[in-house]
Protein backbone atom coordinates (compact mmCIF):
# COMPACT_ATOMS: atom_id res chain seq x y z
CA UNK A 1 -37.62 -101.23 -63.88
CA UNK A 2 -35.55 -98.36 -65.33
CA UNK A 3 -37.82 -95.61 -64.42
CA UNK A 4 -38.83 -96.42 -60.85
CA UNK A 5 -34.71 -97.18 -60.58
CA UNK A 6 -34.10 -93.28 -61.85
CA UNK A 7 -36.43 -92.13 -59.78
CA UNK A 8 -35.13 -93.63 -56.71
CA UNK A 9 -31.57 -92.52 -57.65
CA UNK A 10 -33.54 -88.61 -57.88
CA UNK A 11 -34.66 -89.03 -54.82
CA UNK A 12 -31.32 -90.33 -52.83
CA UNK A 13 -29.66 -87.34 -54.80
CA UNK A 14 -32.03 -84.26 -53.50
CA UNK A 15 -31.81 -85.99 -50.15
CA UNK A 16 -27.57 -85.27 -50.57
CA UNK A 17 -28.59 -81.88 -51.86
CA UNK A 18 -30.57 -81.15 -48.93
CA UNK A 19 -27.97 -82.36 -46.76
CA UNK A 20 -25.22 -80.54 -48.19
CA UNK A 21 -27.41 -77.47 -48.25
CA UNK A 22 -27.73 -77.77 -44.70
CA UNK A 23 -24.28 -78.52 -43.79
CA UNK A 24 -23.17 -75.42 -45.79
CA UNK A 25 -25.79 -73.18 -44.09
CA UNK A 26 -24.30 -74.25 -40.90
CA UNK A 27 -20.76 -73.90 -41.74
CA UNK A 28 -21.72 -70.26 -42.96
CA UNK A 29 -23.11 -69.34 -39.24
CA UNK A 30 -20.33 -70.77 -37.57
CA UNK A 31 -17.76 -68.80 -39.74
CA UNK A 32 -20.02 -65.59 -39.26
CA UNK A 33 -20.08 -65.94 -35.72
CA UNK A 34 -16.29 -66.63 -35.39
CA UNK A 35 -15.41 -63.71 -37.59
CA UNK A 36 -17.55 -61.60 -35.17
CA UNK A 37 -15.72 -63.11 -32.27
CA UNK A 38 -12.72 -62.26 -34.15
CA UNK A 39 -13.29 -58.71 -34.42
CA UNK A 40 -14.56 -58.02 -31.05
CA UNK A 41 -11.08 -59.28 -29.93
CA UNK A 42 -9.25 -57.41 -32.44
CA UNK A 43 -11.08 -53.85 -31.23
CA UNK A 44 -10.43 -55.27 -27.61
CA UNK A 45 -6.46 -55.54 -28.66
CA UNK A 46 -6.67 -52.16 -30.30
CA UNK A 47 -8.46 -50.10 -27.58
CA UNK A 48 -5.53 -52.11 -24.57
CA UNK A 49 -2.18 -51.62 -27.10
CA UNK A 50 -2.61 -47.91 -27.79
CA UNK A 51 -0.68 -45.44 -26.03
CA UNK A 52 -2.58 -42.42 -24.52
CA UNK A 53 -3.50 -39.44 -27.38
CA UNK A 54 -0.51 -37.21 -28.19
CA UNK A 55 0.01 -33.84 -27.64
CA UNK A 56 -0.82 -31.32 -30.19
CA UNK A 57 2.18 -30.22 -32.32
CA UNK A 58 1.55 -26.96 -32.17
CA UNK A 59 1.17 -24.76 -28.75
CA UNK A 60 -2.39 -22.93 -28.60
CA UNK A 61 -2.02 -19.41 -29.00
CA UNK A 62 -4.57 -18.57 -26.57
CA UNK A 63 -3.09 -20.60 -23.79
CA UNK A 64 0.64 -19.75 -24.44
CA UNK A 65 2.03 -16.72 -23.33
CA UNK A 66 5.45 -15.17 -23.15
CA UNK A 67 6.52 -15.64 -19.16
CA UNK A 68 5.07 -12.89 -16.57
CA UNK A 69 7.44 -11.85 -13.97
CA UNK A 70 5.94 -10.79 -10.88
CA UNK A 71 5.44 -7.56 -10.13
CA UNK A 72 7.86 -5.56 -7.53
CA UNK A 73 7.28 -6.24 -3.85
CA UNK A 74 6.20 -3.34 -2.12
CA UNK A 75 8.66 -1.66 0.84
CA UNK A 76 7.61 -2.86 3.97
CA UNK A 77 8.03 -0.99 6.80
CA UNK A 78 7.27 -3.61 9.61
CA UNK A 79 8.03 -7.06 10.48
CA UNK A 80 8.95 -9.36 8.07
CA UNK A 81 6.74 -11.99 6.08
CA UNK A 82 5.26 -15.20 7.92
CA UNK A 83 7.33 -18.16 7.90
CA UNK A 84 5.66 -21.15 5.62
CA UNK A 85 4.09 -23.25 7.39
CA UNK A 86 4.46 -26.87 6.97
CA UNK A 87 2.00 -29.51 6.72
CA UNK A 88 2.53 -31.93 9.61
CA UNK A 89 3.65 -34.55 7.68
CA UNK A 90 6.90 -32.36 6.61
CA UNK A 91 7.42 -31.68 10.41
CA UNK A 92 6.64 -34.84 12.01
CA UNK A 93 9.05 -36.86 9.34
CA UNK A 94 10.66 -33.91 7.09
């Protein structure tokens, strides 16, 4: 009776190690797929809490120049310039 009660207790213990196997299997996926779900929201927190890019701390030499004044006018010997004229919002409301 000793053997076949050994064997039976084998048994009923692979069937727990099969079932815990399982169990941990699953418990893997789930963290897996919550610590994907956890870093899609973190890159989604990122990408809506930073502020727009900053500007460069140094001017570009290319685009910066020392200020142009315009040249002279030239004499005019008739009538002066042409008034601006407004846009029609400016001289329905201005």
């Amino acid at each position: 009776m000793a053997l076949t009660e050994a064997q039976e207790r084998i048994r009923e213990l692979e069937r727990e190690a099969l079932e815990l196997r399982f169990r941990a299997e699953k418990a893997e996926a789930i963290a897996q797929e919550r610590g994907s779900a956890l870093e899609a929201e973190r890159m989604a927190l990122r990408m809506l809490t930073t502020g727009p890019p900053t500007a460069p701390a140094e001017p570009d030499p290319e685009t910066t120049s020392a200020p142009v004044s315009p040249p002279p006018a030239p004499e005019q010997s008739g009538p002066g310039p042409e008034p601006v004229r407004q846009s029609w919002w400016r001289r329905t409301f201005g």
